[in-house]
Protein backbone atom coordinates (compact mmCIF):
# COMPACT_ATOMS: atom_id res chain seq x y z
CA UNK A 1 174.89 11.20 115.92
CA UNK A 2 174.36 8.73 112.81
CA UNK A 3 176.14 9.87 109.78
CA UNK A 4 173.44 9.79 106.87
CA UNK A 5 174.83 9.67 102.77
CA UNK A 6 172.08 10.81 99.92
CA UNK A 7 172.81 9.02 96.89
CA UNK A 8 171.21 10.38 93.92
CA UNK A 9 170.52 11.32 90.74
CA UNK A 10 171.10 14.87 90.04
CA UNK A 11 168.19 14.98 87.83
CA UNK A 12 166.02 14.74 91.02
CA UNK A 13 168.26 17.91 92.92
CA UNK A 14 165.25 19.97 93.68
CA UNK A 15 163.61 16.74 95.09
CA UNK A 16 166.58 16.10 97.49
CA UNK A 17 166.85 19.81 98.57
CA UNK A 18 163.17 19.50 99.73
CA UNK A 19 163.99 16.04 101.52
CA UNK A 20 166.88 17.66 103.01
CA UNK A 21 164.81 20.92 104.45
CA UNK A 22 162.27 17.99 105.96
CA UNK A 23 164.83 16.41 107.97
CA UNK A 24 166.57 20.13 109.48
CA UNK A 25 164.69 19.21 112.95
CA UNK A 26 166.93 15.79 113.07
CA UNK A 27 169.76 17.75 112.33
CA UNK A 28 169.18 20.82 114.87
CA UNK A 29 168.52 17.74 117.32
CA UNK A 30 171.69 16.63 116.78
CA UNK A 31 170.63 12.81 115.65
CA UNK A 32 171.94 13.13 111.83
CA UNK A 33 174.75 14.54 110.15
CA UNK A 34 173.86 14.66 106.04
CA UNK A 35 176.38 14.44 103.27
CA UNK A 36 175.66 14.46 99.45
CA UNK A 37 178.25 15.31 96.89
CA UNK A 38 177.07 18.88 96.61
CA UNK A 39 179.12 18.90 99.53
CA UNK A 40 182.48 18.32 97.58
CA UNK A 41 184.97 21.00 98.15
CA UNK A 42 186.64 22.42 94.85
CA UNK A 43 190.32 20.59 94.62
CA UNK A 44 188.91 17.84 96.75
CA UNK A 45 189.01 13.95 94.48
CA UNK A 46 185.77 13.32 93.82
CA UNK A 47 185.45 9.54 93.56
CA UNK A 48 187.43 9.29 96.82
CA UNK A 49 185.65 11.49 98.31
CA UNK A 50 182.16 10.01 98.14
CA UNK A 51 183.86 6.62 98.58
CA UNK A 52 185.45 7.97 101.80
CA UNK A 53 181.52 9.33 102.97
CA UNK A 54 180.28 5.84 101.85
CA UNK A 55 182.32 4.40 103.68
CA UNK A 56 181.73 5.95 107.26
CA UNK A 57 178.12 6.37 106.66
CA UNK A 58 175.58 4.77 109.46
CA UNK A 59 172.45 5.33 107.43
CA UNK A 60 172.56 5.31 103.32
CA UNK A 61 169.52 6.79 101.44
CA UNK A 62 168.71 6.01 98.12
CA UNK A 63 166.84 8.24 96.17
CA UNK A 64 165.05 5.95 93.80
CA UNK A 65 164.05 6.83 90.35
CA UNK A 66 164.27 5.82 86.90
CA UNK A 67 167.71 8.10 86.22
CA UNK A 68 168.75 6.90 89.91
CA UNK A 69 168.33 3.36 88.38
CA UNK A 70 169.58 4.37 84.76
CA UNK A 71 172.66 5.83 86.45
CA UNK A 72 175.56 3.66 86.84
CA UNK A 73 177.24 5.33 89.28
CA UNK A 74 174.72 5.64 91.33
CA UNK A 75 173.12 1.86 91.10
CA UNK A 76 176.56 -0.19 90.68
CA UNK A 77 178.97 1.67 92.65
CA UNK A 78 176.90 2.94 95.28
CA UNK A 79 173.93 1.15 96.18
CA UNK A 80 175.73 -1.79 95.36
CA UNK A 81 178.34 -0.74 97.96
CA UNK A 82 175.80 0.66 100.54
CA UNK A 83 173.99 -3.07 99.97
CA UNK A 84 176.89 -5.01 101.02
CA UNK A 85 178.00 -2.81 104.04
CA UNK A 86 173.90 -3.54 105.13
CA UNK A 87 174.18 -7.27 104.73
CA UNK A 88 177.93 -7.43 107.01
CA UNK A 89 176.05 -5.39 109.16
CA UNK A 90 177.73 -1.90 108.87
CA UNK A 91 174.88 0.23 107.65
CA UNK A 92 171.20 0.73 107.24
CA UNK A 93 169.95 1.24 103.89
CA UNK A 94 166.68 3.28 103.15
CA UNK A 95 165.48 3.07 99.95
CA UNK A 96 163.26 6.61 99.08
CA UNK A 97 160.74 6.16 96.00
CA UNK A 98 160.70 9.55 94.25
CA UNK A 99 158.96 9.15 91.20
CA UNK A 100 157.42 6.04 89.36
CA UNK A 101 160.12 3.55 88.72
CA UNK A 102 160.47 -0.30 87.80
CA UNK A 103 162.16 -0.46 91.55
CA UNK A 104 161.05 -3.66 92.78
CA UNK A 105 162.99 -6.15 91.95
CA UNK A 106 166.52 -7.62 93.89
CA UNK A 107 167.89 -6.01 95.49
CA UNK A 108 165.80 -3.11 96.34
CA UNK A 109 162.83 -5.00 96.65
CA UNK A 110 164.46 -6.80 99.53
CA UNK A 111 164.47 -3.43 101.81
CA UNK A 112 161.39 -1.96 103.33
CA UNK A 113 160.93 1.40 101.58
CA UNK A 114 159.64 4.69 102.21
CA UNK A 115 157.54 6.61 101.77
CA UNK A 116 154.75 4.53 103.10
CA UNK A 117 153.68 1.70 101.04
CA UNK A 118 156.51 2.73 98.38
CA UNK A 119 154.38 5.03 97.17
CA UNK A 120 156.50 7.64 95.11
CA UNK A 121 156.23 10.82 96.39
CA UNK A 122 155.46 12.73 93.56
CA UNK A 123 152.21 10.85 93.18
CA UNK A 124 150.96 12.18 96.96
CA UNK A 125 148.29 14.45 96.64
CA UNK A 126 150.03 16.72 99.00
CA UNK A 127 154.37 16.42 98.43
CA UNK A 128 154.90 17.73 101.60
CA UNK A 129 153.26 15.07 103.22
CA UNK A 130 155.11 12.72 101.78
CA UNK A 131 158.09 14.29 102.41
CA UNK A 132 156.99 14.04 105.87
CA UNK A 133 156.47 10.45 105.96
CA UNK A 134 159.77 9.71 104.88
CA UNK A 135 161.35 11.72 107.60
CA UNK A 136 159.26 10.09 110.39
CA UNK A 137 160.96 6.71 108.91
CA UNK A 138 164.64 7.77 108.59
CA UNK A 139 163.74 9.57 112.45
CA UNK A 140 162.79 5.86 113.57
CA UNK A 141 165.44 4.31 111.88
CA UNK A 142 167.94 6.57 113.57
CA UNK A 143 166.45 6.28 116.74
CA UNK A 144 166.15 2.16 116.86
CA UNK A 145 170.37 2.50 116.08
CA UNK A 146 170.80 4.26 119.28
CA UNK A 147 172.64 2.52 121.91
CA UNK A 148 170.77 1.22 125.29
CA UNK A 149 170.97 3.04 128.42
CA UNK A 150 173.51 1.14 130.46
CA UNK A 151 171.43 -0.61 132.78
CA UNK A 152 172.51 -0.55 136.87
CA UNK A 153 172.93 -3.62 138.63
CA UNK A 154 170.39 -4.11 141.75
CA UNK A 155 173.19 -3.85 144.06
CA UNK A 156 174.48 -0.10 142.54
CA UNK A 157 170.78 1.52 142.46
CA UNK A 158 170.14 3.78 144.99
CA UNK A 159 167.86 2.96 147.93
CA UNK A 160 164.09 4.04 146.97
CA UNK A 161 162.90 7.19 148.40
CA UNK A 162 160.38 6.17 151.20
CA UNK A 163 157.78 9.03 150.59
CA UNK A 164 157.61 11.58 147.79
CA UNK A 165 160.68 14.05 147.37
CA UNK A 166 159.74 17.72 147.19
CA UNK A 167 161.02 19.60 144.36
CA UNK A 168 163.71 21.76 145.08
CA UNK A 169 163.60 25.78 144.20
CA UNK A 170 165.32 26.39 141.12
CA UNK A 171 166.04 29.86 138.90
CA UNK A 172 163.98 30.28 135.83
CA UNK A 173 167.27 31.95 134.69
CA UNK A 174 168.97 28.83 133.25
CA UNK A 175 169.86 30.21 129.25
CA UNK A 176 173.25 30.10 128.54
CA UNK A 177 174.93 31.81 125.38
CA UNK A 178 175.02 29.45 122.91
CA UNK A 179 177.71 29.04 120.06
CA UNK A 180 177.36 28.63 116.24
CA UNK A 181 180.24 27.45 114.40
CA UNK A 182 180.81 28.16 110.44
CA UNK A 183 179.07 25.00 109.64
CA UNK A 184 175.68 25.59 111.72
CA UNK A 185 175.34 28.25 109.20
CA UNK A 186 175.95 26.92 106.44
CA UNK A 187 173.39 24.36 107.09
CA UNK A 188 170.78 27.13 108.45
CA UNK A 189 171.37 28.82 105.16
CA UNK A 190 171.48 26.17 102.76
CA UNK A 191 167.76 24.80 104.68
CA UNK A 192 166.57 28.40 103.84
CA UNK A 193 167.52 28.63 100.22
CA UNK A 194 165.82 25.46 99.47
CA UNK A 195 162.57 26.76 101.38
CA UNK A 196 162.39 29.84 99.66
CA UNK A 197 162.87 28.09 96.43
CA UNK A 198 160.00 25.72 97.02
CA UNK A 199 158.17 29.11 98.72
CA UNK A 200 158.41 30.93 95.17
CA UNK A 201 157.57 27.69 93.18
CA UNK A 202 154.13 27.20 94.95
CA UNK A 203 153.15 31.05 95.14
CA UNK A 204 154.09 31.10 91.00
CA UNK A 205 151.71 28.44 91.17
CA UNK A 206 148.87 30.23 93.06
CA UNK A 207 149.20 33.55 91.53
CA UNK A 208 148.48 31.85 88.33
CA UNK A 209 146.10 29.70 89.51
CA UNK A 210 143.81 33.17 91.44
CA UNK A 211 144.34 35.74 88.33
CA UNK A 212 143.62 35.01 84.40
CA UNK A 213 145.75 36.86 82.13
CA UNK A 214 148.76 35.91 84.84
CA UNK A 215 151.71 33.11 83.47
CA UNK A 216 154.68 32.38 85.70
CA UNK A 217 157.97 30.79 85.00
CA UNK A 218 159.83 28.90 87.72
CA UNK A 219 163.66 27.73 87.04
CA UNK A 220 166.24 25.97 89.27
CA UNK A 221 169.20 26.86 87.00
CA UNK A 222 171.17 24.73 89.34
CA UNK A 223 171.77 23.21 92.82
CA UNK A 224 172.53 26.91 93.84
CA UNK A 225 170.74 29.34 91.48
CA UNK A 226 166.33 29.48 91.04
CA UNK A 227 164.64 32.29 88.39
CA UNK A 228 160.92 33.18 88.80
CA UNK A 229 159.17 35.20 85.84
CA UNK A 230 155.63 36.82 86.04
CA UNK A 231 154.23 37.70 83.03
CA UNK A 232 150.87 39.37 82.37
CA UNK A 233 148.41 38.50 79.02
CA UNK A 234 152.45 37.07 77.19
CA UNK A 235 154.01 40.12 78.54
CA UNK A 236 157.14 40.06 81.36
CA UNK A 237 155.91 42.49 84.56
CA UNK A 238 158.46 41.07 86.75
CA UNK A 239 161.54 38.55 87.41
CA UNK A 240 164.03 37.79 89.12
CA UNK A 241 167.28 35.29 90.28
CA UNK A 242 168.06 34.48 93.85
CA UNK A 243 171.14 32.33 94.65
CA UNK A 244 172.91 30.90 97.53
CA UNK A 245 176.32 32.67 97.65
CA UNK A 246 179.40 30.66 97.55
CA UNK A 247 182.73 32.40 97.87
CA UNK A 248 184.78 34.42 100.77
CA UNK A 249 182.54 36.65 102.63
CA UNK A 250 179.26 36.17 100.61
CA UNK A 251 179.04 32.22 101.62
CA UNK A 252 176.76 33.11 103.99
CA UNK A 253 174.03 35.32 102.32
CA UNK A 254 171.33 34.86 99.82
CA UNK A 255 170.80 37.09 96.71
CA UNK A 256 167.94 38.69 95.17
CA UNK A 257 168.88 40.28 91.06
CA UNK A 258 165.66 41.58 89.55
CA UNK A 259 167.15 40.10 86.40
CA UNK A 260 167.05 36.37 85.87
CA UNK A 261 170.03 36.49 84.34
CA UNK A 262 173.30 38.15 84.67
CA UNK A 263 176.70 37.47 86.50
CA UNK A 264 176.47 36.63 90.70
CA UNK A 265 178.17 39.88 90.96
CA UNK A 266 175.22 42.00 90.85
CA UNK A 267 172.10 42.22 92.98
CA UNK A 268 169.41 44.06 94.15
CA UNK A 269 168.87 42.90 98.01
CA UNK A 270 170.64 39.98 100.01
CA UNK A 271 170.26 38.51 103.46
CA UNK A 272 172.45 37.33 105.98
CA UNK A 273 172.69 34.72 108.73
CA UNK A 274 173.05 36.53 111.85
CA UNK A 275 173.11 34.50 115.32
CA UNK A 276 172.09 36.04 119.14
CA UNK A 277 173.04 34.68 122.03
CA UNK A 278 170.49 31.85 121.77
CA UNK A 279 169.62 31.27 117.94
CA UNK A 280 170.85 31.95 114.03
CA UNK A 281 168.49 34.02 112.02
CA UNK A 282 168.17 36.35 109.10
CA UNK A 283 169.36 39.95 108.33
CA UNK A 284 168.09 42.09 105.58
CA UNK A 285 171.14 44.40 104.28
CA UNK A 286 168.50 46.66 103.53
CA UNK A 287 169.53 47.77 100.09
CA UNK A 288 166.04 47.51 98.26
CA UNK A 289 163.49 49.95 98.92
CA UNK A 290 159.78 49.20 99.13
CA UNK A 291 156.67 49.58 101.21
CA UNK A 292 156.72 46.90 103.45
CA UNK A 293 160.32 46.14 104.06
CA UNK A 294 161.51 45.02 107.58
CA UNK A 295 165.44 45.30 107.60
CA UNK A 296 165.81 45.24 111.38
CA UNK A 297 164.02 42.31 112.07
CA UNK A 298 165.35 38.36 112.59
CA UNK A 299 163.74 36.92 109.63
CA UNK A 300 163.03 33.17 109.32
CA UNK A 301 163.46 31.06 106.76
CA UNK A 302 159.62 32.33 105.54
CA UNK A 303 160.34 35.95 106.47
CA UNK A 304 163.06 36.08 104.10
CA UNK A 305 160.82 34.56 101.58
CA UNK A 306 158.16 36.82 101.90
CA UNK A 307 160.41 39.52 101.93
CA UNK A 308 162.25 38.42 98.37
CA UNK A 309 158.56 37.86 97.44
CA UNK A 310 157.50 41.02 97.72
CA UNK A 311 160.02 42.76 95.85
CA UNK A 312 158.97 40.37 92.96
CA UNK A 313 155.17 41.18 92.93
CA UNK A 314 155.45 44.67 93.85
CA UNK A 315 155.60 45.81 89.90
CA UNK A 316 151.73 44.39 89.90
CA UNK A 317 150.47 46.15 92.94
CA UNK A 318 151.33 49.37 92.68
């Protein structure tokens, strides 16, 4: 498994979040491990820490753009770093070209960068595309890192089967219970707060776009909090703030407040991750009531979406 380090600018957090929910299938296939510094624990040193990640990193993304290259931190201490642990041979640098930027120059222009052509990925017509692209490159970068097979000398290979070997019987019972630990989902939930957040932003988007007389606000308050507003001829029909919990029991659930602002200890609706014998999922705790709403189900990362959706339009379709 190649350890991969984001270095960014925080001014381009929703960006990363949506990189990050791109490469989940890596992750699930056990080829990456991601770190960013969202992933700093409170009490931990901070400058250590992402020193410490630098440091043991096999694969260093930079997310380029023009506060990634106004940002000292991130250009001098750790691109600068990540550039001479590439050149002794320690580490594969990927430069990522987010938005427009005066990037190529030394030593960026040096590296081949993604997306394809450099092209930033805020100027593809479609983002998720892009997003895509640059996920196919960090897959083939990861890939080319992995060792050989160890290759069998003539002498220790088996002797050839001399005609073709029938397949033996076999159960079609082979799934075993699997096991999830406290990490699994926190990734599974953190890859389903940033969909949902990038669900609401585009069907704010749409709802606008199909009905006159509707506006929409979309927020990310921060790495962990998003607002949507839906207003109707300048007047608010609906809103609300959904967050990623982040304390004792409630790490592990999503909130829905039909408020966009407030404290994190209020809410309307929440869901869960929940895990079977063979995958994680989503739970509904079932405390909003609507038409519509499935609280026994295993919601996916789009089930939950729709179902917070839902709860936000409902005020202009009844």
């Amino acid at each position: 498994m190649a350890k991969l380090f984001i270095s960014y600018s925080h001014k381009d957090e929703a960006l990363r979040q949506e990189l990050e929910v791109q490469l989940s299938m890596l992750r699930r296939q056990g080829l990456i491990e991601v770190w960013n510094d969202r992933r700093i624990l409170a009490g931990d040193a901070v400058d250590g820490t992402i020193s410490r990640h630098l440091e043991e990193a096999d694969v260093v993304l930079l997310l380029v753009s023009a506060d990634f290259l106004a940002s000292n931190y991130c250009y001098e201490r750790e691109m600068t770093r990540a550039m001479e642990r590439q050149a002794a041979g320690e580490a594969r640098v990927i430069p990522v070209i987010l938005r427009p930027c005066d990037w190529m120059h030394p030593p960026l222009s040096s590296l081949m960068a993604t997306p394809t052509d450099g092209k930033p990925v805020t100027k593809w017509p479609d983002k998720d595309d892009a997003m895509v692209d640059v996920a196919r490159a960090i897959r083939s970068a990861v890939e080319a890192m992995a060792p050989s097979p160890v290759r069998r000398t003539p002498s220790a290979r088996p002797p050839a089967p001399s005609g073709p070997v029938p397949e033996r019987p076999r159960s079609s019972n082979l799934r075993i219970r699997q096991e999830f630990s406290d990490h699994d989902r926190h990734v599974f939930l953190e890859d389903a707060y940033g969909f949902i957040a990038n669900y609401f932003e585009g069907s704010l988007e749409e709802l606008e776009r199909r009905n006159p007389g509707i506006q929409t606000s979309f927020r990310r308050i921060d790495a962990d909090h998003f607002s949507a507003t839906i207003f109707r001829h300048g007047s608010r029909m609906s809103g609300c703030r959904i967050w990623l919990g982040g304390f004792g029991s409630s790490r592990n659930t999503l909130f829905y407040s039909a408020k966009e602002n407030g404290a994190d200890n209020s809410w309307n609706e929440s869901i869960s991750v929940d895990a079977d014998s063979q995958s994680l999922y989503l739970r509904s705790t079932g405390m909003a009531s609507y038409a519509g709403a499935d609280r026994e189900g295993k919601l996916t990362a789009e089930g939950g979406a729709e179902l917070f959706w839902t709860m936000l339009i409902q005020p202009l379709q009844g």
